[in-house]
Protein backbone atom coordinates (compact mmCIF):
# COMPACT_ATOMS: atom_id res chain seq x y z
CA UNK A 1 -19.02 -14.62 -2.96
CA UNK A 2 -15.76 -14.34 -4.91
CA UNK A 3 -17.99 -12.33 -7.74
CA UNK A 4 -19.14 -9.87 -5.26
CA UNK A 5 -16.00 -9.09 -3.50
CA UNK A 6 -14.73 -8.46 -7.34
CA UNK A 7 -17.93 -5.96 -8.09
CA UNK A 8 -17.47 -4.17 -4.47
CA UNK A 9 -13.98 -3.55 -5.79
CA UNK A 10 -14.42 -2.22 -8.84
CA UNK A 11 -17.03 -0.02 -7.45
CA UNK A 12 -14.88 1.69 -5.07
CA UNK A 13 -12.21 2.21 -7.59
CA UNK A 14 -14.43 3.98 -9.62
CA UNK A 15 -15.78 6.08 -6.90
CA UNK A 16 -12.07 6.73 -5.94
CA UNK A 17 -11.34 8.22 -9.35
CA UNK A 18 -14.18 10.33 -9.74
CA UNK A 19 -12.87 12.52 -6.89
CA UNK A 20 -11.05 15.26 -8.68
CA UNK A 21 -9.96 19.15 -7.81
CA UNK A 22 -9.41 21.33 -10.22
CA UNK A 23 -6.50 24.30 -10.32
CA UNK A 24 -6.41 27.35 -12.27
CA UNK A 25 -4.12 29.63 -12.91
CA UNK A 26 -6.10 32.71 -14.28
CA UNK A 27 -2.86 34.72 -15.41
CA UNK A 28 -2.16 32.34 -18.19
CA UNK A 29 -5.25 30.39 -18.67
CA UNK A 30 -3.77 26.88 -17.37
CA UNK A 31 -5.93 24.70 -16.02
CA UNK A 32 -5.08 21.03 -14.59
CA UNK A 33 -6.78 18.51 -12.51
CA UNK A 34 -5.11 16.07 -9.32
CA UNK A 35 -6.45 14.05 -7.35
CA UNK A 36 -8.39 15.00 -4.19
CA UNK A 37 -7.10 15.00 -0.65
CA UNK A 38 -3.30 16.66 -1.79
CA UNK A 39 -2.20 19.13 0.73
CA UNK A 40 -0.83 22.42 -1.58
CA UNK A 41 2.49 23.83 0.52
CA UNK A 42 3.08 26.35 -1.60
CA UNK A 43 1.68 28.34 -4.72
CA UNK A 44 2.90 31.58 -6.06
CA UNK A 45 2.70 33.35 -9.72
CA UNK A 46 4.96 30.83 -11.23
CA UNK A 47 5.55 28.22 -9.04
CA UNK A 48 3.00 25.70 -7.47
CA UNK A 49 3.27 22.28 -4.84
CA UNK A 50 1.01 19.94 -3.77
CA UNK A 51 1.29 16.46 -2.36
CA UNK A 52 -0.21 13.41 -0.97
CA UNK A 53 0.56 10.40 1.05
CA UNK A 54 2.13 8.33 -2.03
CA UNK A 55 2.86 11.47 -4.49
CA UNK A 56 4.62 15.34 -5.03
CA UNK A 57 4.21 17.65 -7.61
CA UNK A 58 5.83 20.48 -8.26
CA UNK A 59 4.67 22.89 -11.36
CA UNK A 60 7.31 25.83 -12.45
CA UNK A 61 6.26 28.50 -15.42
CA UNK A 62 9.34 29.30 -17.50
CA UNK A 63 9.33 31.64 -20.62
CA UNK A 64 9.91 29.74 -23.64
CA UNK A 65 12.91 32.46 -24.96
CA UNK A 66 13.66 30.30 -28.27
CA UNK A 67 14.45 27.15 -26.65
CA UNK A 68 14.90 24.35 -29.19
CA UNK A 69 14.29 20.59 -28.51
CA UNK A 70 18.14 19.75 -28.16
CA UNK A 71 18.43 22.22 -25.17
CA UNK A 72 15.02 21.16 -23.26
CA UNK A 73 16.54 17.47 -23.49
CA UNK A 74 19.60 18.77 -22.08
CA UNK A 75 18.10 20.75 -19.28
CA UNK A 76 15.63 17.67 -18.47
CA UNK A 77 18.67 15.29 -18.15
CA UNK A 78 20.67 18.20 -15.91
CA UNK A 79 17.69 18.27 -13.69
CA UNK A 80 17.24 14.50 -14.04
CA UNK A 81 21.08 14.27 -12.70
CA UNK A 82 20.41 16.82 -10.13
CA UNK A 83 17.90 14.65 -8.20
CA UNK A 84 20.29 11.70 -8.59
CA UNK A 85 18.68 10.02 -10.44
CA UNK A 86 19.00 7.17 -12.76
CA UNK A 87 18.07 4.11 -15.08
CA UNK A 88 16.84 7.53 -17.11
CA UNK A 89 14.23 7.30 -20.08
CA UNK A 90 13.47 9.94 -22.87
CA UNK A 91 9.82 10.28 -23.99
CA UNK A 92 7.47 12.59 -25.11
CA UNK A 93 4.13 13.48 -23.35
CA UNK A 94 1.18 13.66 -25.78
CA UNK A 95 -0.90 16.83 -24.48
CA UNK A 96 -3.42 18.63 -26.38
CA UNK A 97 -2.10 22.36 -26.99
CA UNK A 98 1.43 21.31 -25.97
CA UNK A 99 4.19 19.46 -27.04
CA UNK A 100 5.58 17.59 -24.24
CA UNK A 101 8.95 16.37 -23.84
CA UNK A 102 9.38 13.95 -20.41
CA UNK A 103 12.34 12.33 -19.03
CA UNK A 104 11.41 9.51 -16.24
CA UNK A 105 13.79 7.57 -14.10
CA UNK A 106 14.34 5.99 -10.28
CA UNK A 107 15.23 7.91 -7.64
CA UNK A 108 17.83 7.26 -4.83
CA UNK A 109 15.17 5.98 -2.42
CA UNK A 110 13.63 3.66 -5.09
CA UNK A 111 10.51 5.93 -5.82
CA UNK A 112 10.10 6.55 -9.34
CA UNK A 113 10.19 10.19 -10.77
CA UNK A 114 9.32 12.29 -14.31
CA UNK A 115 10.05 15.35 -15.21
CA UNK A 116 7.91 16.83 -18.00
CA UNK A 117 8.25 20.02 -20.03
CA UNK A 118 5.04 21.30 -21.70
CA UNK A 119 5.64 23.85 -24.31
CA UNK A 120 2.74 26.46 -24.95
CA UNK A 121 1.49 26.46 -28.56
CA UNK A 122 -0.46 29.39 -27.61
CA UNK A 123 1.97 31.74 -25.68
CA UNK A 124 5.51 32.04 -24.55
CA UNK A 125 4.79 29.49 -21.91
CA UNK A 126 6.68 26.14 -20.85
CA UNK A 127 5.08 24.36 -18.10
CA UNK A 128 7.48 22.17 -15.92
CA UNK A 129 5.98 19.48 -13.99
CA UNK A 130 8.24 17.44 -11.61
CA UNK A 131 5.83 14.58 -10.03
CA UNK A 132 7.90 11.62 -7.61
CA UNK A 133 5.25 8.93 -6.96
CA UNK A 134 5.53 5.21 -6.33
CA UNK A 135 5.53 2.71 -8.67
CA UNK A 136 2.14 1.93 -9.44
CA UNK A 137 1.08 5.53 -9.91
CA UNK A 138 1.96 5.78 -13.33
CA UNK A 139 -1.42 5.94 -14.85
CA UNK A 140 -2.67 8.52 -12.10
CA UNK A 141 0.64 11.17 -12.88
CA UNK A 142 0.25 10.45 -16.63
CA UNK A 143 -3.48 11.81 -16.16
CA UNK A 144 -2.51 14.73 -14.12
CA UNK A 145 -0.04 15.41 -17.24
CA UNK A 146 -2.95 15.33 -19.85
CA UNK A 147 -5.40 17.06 -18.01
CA UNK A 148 -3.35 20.29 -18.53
CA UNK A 149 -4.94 22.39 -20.69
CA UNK A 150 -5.00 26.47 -21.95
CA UNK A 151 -8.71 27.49 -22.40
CA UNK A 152 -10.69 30.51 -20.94
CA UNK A 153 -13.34 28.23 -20.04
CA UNK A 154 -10.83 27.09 -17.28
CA UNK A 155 -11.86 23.62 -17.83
CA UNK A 156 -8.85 20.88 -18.01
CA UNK A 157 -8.00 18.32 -20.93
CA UNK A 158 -10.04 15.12 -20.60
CA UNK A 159 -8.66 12.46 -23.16
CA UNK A 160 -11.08 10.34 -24.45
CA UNK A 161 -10.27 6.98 -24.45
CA UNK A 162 -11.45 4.48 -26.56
CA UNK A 163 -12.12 0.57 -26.69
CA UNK A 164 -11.78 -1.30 -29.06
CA UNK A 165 -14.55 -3.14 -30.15
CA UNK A 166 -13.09 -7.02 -31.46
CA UNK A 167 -14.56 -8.00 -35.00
CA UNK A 168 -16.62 -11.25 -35.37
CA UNK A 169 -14.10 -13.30 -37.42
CA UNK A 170 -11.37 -11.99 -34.47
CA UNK A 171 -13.97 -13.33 -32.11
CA UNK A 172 -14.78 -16.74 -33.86
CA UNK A 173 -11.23 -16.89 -34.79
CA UNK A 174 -10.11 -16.52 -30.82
CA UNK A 175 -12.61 -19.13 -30.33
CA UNK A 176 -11.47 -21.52 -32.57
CA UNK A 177 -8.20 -21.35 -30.55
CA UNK A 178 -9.05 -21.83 -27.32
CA UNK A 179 -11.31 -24.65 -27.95
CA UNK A 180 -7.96 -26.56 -29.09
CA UNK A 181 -6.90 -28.82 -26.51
CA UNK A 182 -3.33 -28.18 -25.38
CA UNK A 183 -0.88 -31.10 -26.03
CA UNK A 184 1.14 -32.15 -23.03
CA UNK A 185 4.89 -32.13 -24.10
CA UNK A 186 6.39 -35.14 -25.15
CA UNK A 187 9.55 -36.22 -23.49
CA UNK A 188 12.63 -36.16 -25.52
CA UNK A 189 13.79 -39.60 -25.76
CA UNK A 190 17.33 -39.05 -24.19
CA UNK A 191 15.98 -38.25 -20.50
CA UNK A 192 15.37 -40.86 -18.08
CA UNK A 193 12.38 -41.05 -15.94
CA UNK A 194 11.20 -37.99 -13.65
CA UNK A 195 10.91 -40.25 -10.25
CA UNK A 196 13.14 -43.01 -9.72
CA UNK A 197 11.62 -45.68 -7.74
């Protein structure tokens, strides 16, 4: 029973990611992809908002104008500061056509937050993505990062993941070890007994 509940699960997760839309913006050639069911409350040439019951993203289009690494850290942590928020963390997004630059932190209400520059190695082009989410949205805002992509096919990024298949001495090796019985722990010879009677 326990096995089917578990394969009904999974199922519906997978159905649940498969449901994608697609955004385009045809000026520039950048394409992205969100999750379905997000409500868009406002879009314009440079600027672009959508959200859903547990998420927000906003998108801004800046021209790159010679910025160097040291001043998009700066004006991350600025706008990091602006929102209030804190327990800050530098990173770096990995985004094919892009180099990405993130800062991600807590916000006053306990929501997490990251705020991601992607700059253009194409044009003069840095894409700003602010996405607040809840905690265990992580992996869904880090694919809405990767997915962006500059292509006239107007199709977005899809990274390919890969799993790693285990060797056979790894495997016989792992089996080896768990076929050891554990040894209970042996009192130290100091302590008294656990129950007194």
């Amino acid at each position: 029973m326990l096995r089917k509940f578990l394969l009904t699960l999974v199922a519906m997760m997978s159905v649940a990611t498969l449901q994608a839309a697609v955004y385009t913006w045809s000026r520039y050639n950048l394409t992205f992809e969100v999750p379905d069911d997000g409500f868009v409350t406002y879009s314009s040439n440079t600027r672009f908002e959508i959200q859903w019951d547990d998420m927000v993203m906003t998108i801004h289009l800046y021209n790159k104008d010679k910025s160097d690494d040291k001043f998009l850290r700066e004006n991350l942590r600025r706008k990091a500061l602006n929102y209030s928020m804190y327990d800050l963390k530098d990173g770096k997004s990995k985004v094919k056509g892009f180099k990405g630059l993130n800062i991600m932190g807590t916000m006053p209400d306990g929501s997490r937050a990251i705020i991601a520059d992607l700059i253009s190695k194409k044009q003069d082009l840095i894409v700003e993505i602010t996405v607040n989410y809840l905690y265990g949205n992580i992996e869904v805002v880090e694919d809405i990062i990767k997915s962006f992509a500059e292509n006239k096919k107007q199709q977005p990024n899809h990274e390919k993941k890969r799993q790693r298949v285990q060797s056979k001495q790894e495997a016989e090796k792992q089996q080896r070890e768990n076929k050891q019985p554990q040894q209970p722990a042996k009192p130290k010879r100091d302590e008294g007994p656990l129950f007194n009677a």
